[in-house]
PDB file of N, CA and C in Angstrom:
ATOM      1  N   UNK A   1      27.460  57.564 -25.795  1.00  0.00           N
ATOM      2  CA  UNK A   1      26.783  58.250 -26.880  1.00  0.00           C
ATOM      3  C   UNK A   1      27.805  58.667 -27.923  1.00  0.00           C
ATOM      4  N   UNK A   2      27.582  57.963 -29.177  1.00  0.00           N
ATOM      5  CA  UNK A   2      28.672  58.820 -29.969  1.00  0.00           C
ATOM      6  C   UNK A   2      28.021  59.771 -30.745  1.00  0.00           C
ATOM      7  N   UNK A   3      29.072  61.050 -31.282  1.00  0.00           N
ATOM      8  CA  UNK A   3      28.579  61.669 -31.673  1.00  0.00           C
ATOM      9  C   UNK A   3      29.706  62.151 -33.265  1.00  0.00           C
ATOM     10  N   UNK A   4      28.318  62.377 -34.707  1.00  0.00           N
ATOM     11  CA  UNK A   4      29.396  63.111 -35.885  1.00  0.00           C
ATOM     12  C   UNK A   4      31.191  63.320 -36.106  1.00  0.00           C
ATOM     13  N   UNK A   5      32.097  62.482 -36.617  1.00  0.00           N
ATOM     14  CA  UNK A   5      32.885  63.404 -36.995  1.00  0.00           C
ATOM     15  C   UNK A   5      32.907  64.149 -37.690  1.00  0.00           C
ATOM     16  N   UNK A   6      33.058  65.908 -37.771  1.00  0.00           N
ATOM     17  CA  UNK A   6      32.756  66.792 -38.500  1.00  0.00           C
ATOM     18  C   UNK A   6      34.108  66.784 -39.761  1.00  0.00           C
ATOM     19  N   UNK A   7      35.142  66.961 -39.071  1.00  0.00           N
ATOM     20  CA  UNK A   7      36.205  67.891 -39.676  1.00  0.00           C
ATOM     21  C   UNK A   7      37.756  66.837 -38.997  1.00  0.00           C
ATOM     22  N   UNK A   8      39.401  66.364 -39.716  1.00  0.00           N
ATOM     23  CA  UNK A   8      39.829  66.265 -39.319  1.00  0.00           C
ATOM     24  C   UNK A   8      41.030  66.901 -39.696  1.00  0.00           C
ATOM     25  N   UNK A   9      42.295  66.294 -39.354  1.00  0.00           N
ATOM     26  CA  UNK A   9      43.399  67.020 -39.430  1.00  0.00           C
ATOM     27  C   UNK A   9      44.900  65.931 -39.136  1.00  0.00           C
ATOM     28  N   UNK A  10      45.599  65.809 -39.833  1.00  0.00           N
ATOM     29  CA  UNK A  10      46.652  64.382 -39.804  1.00  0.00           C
ATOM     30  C   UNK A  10      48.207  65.200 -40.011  1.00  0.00           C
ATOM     31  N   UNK A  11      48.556  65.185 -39.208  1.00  0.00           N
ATOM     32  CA  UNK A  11      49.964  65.336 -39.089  1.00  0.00           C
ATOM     33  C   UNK A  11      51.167  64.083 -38.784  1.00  0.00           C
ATOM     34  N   UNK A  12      52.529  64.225 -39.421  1.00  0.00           N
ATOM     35  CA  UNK A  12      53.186  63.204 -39.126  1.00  0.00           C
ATOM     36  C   UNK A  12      54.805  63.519 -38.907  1.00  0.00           C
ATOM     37  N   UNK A  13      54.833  62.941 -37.558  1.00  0.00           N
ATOM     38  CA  UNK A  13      56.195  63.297 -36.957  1.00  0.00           C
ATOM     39  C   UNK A  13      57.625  62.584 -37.511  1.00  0.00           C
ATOM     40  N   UNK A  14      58.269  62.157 -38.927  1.00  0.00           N
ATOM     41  CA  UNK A  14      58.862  61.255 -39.274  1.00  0.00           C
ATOM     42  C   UNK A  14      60.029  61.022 -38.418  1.00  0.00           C
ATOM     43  N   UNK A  15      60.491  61.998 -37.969  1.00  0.00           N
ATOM     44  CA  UNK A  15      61.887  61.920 -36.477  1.00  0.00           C
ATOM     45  C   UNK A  15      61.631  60.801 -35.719  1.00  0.00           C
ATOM     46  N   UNK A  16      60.270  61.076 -35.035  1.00  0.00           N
ATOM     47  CA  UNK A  16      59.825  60.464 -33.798  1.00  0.00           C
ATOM     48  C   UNK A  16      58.892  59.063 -34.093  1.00  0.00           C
ATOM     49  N   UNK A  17      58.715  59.179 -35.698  1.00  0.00           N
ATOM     50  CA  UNK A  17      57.874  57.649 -36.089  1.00  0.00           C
ATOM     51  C   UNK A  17      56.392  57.704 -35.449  1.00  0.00           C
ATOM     52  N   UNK A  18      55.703  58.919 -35.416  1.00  0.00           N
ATOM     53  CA  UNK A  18      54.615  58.946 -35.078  1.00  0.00           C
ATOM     54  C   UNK A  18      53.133  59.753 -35.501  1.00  0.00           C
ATOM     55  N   UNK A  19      51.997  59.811 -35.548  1.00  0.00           N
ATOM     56  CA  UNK A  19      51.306  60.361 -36.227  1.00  0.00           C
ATOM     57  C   UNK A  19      50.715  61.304 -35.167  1.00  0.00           C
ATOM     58  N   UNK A  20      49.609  62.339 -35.480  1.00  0.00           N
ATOM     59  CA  UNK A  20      48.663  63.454 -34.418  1.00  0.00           C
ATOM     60  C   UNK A  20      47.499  63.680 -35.473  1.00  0.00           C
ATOM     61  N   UNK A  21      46.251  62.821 -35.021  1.00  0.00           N
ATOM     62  CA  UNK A  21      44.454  62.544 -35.626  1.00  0.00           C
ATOM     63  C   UNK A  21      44.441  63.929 -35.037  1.00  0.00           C
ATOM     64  N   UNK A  22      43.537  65.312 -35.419  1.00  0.00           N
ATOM     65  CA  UNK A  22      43.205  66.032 -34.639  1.00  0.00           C
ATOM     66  C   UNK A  22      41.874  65.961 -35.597  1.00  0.00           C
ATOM     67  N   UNK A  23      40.702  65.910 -34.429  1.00  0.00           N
ATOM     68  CA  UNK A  23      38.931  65.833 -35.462  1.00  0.00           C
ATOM     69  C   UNK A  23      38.434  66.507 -34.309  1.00  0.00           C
ATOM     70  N   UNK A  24      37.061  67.006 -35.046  1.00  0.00           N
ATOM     71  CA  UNK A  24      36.094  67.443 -34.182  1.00  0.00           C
ATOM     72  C   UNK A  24      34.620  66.876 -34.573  1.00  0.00           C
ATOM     73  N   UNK A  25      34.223  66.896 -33.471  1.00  0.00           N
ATOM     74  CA  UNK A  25      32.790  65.954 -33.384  1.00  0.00           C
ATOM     75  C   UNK A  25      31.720  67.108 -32.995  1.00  0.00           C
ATOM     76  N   UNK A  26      30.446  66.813 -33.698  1.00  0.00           N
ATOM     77  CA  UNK A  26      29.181  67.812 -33.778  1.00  0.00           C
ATOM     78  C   UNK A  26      28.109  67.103 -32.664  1.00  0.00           C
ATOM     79  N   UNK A  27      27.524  67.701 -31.844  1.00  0.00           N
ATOM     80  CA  UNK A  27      26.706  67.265 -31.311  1.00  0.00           C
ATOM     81  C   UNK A  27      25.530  68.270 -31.004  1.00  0.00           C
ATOM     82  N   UNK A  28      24.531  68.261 -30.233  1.00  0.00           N
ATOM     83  CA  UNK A  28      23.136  69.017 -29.820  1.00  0.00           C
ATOM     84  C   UNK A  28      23.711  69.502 -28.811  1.00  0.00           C
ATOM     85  N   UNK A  29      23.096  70.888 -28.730  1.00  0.00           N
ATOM     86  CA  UNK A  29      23.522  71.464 -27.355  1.00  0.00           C
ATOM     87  C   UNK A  29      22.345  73.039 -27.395  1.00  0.00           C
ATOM     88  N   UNK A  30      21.176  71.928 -26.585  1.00  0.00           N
ATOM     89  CA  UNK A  30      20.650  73.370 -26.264  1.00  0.00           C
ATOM     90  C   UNK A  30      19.483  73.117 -27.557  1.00  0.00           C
ATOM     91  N   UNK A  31      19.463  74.281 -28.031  1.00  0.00           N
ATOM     92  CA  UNK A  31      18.483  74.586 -29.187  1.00  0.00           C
ATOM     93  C   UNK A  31      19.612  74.569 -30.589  1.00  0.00           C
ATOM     94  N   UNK A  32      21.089  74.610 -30.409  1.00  0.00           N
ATOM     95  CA  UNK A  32      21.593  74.528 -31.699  1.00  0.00           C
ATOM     96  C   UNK A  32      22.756  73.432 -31.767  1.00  0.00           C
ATOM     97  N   UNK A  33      23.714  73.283 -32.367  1.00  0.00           N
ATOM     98  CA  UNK A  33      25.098  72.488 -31.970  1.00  0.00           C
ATOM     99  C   UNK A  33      26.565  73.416 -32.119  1.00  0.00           C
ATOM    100  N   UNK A  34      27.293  72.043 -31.227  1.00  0.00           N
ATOM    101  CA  UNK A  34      28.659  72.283 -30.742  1.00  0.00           C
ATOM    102  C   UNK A  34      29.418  71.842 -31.387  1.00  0.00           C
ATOM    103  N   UNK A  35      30.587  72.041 -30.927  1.00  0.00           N
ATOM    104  CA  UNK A  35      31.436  70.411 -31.143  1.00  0.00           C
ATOM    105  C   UNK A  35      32.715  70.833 -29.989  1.00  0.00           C
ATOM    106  N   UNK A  36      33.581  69.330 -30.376  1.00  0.00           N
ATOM    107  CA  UNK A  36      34.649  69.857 -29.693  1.00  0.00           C
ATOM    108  C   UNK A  36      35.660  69.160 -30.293  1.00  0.00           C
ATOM    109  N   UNK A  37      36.949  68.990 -29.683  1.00  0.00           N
ATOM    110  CA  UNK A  37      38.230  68.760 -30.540  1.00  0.00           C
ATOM    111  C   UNK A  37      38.497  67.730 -29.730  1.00  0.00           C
ATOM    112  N   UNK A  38      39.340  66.758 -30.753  1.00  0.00           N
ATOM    113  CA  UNK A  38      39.837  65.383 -29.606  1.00  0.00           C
ATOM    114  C   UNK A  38      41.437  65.206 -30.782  1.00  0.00           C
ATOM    115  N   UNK A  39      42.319  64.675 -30.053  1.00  0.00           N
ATOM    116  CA  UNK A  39      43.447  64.260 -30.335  1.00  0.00           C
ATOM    117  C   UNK A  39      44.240  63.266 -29.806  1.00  0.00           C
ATOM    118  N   UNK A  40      44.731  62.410 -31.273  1.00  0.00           N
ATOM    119  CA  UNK A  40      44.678  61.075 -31.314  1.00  0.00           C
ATOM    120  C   UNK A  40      46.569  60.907 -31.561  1.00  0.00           C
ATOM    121  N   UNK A  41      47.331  60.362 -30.572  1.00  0.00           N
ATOM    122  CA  UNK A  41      48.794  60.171 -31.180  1.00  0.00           C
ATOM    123  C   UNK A  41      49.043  58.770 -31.298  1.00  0.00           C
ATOM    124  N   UNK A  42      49.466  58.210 -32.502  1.00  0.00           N
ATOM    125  CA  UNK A  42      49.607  56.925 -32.406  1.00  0.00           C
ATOM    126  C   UNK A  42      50.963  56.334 -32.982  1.00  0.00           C
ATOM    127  N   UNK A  43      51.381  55.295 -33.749  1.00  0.00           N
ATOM    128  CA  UNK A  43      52.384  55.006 -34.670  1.00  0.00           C
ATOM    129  C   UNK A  43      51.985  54.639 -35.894  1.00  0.00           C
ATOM    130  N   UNK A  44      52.565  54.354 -36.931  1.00  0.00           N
ATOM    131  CA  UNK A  44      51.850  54.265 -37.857  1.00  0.00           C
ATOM    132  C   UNK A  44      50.836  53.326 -38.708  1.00  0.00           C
ATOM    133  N   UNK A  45      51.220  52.624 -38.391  1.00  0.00           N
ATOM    134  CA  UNK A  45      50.230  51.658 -38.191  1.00  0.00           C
ATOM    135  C   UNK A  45      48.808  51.633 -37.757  1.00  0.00           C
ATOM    136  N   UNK A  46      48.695  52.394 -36.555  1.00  0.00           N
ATOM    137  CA  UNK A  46      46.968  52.829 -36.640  1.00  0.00           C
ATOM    138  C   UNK A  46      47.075  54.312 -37.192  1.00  0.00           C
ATOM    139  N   UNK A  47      47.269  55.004 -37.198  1.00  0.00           N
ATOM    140  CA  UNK A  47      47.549  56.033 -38.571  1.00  0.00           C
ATOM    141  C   UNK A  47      46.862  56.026 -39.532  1.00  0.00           C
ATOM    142  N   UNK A  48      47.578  55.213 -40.511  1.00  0.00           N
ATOM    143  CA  UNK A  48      46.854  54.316 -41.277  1.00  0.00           C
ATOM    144  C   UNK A  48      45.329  54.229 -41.287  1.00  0.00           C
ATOM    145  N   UNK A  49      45.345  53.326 -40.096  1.00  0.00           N
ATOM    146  CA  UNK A  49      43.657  52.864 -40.119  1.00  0.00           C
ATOM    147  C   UNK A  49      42.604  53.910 -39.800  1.00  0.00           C
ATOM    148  N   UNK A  50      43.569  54.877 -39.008  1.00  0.00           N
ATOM    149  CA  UNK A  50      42.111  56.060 -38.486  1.00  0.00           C
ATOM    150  C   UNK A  50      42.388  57.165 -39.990  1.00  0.00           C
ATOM    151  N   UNK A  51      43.373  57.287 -40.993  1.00  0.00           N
ATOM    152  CA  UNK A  51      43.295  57.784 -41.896  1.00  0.00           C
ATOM    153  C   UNK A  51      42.128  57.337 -42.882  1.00  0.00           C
ATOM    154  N   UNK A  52      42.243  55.863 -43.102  1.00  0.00           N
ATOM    155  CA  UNK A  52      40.975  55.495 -44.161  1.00  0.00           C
ATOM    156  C   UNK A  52      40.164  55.422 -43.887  1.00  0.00           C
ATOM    157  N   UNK A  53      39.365  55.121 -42.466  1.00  0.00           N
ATOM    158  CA  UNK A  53      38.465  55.895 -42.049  1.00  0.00           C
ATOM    159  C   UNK A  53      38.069  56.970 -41.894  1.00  0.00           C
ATOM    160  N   UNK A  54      38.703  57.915 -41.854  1.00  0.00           N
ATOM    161  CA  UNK A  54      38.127  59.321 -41.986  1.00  0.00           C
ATOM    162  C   UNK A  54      37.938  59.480 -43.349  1.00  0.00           C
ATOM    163  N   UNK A  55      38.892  59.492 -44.169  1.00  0.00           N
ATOM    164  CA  UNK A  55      38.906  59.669 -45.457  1.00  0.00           C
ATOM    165  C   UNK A  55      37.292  58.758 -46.317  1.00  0.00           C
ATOM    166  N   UNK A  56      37.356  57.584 -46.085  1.00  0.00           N
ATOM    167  CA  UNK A  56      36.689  56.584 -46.961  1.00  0.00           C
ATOM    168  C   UNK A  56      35.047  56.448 -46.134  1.00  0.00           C
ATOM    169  N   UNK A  57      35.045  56.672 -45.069  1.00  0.00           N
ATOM    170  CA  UNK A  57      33.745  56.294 -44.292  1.00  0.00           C
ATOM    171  C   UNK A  57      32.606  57.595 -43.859  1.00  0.00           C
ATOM    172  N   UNK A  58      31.615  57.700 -44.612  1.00  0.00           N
ATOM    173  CA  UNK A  58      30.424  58.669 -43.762  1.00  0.00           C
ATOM    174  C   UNK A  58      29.363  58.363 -44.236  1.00  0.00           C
ATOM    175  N   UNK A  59      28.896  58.994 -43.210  1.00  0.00           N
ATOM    176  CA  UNK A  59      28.903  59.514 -41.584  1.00  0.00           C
ATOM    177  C   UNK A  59      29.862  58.481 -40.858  1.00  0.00           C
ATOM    178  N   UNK A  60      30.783  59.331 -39.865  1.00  0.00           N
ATOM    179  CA  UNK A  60      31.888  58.236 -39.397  1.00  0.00           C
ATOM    180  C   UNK A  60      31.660  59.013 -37.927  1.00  0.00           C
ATOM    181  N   UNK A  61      31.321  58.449 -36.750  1.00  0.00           N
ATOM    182  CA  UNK A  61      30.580  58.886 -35.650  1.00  0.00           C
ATOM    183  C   UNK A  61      31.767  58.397 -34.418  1.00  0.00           C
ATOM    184  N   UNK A  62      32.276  59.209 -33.315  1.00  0.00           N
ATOM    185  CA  UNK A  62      33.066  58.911 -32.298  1.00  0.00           C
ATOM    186  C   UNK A  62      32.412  58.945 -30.771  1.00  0.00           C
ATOM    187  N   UNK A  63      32.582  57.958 -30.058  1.00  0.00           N
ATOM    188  CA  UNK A  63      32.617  58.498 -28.645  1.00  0.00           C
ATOM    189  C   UNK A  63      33.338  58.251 -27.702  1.00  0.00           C
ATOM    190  N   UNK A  64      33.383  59.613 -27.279  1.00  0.00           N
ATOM    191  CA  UNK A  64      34.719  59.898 -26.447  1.00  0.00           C
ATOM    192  C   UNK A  64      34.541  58.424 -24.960  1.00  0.00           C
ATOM    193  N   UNK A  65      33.575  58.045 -24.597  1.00  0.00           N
ATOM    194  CA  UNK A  65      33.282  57.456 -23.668  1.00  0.00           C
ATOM    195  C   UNK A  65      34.323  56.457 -23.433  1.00  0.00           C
ATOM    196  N   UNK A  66      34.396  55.860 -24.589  1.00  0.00           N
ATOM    197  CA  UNK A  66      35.021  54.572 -25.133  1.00  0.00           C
ATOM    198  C   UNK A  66      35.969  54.869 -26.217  1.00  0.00           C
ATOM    199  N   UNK A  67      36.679  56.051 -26.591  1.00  0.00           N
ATOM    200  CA  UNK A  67      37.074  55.966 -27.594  1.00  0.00           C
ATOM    201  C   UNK A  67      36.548  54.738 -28.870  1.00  0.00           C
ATOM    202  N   UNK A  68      36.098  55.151 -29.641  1.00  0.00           N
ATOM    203  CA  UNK A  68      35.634  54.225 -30.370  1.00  0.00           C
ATOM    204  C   UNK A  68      35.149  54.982 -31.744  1.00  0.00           C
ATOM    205  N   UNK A  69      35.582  54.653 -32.569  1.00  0.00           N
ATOM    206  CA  UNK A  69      35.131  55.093 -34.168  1.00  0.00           C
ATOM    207  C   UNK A  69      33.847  54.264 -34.386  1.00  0.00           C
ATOM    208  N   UNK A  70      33.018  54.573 -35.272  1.00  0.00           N
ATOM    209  CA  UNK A  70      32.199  53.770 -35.781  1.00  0.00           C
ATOM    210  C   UNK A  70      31.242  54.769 -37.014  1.00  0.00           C
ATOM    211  N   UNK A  71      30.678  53.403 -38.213  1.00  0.00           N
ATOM    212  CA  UNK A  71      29.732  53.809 -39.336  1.00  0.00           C
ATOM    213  C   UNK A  71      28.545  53.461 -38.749  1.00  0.00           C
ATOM    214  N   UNK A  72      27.585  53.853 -39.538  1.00  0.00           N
ATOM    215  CA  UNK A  72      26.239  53.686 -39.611  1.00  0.00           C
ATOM    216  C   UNK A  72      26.204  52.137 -40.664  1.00  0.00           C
ATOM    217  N   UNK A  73      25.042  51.045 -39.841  1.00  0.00           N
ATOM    218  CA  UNK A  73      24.855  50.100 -40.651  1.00  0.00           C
ATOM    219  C   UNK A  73      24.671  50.610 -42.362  1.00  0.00           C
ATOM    220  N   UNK A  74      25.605  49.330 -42.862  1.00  0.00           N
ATOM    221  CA  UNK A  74      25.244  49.512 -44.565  1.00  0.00           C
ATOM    222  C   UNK A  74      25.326  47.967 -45.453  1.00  0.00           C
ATOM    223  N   UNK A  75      24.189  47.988 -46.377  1.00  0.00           N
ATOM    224  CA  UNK A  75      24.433  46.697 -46.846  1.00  0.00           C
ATOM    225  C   UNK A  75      25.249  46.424 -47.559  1.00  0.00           C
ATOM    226  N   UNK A  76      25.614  44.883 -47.551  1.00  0.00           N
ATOM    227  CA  UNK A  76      27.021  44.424 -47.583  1.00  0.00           C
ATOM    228  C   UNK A  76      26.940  44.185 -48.937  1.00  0.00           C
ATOM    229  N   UNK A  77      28.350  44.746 -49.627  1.00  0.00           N
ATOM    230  CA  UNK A  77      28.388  44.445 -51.346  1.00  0.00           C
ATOM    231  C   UNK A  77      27.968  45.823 -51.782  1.00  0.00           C
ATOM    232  N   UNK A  78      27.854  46.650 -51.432  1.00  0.00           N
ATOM    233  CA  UNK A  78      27.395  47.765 -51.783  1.00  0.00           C
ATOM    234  C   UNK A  78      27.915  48.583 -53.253  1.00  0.00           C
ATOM    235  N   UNK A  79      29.142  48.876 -52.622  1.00  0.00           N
ATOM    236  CA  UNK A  79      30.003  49.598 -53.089  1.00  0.00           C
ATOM    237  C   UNK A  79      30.190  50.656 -53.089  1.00  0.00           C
ATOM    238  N   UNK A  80      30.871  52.083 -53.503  1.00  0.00           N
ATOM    239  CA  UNK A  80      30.260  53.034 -53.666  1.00  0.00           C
ATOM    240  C   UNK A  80      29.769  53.417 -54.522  1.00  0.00           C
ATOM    241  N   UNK A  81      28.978  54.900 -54.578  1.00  0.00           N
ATOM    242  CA  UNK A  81      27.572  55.245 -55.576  1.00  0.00           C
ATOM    243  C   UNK A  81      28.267  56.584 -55.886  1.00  0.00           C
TER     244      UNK A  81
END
């Protein structure tokens, strides 16, 4: 089940050549919602890619199950509006 990324957070270690994704994801819980925090260390290179995704993509939806990013279908050629 994935669920909302709400909120993220990008830090970068230049010593160590590495990046820290910190996001939180919204979900149902009960009669109202939650979320919780997940953290992502990578090199830079996916960095990068989970940066322009957060930045460029919404609704941009995660699940922890599978780690896995993902959009909501959109038609192709669009552009933005």
């Amino acid at each position: 089940m994935s669920f909302r990324v709400d909120s993220y957070d990008v830090k970068w270690n230049e010593k160590l050549n590495w990046g820290m994704l910190t996001f939180t994801v919204v979900f149902q819980a009960g009669t109202g919602h939650d979320q919780t925090t997940h953290k992502i260390i990578c090199p830079a290179d996916e960095m990068a890619l989970l940066v322009d995704l957060m930045r460029n993509e919404a609704p941009l939806y995660y699940d922890p199950a599978t780690n896995v990013f993902s959009t909501i279908l959109e038609p192709a050629g669009e552009g933005e509006s």
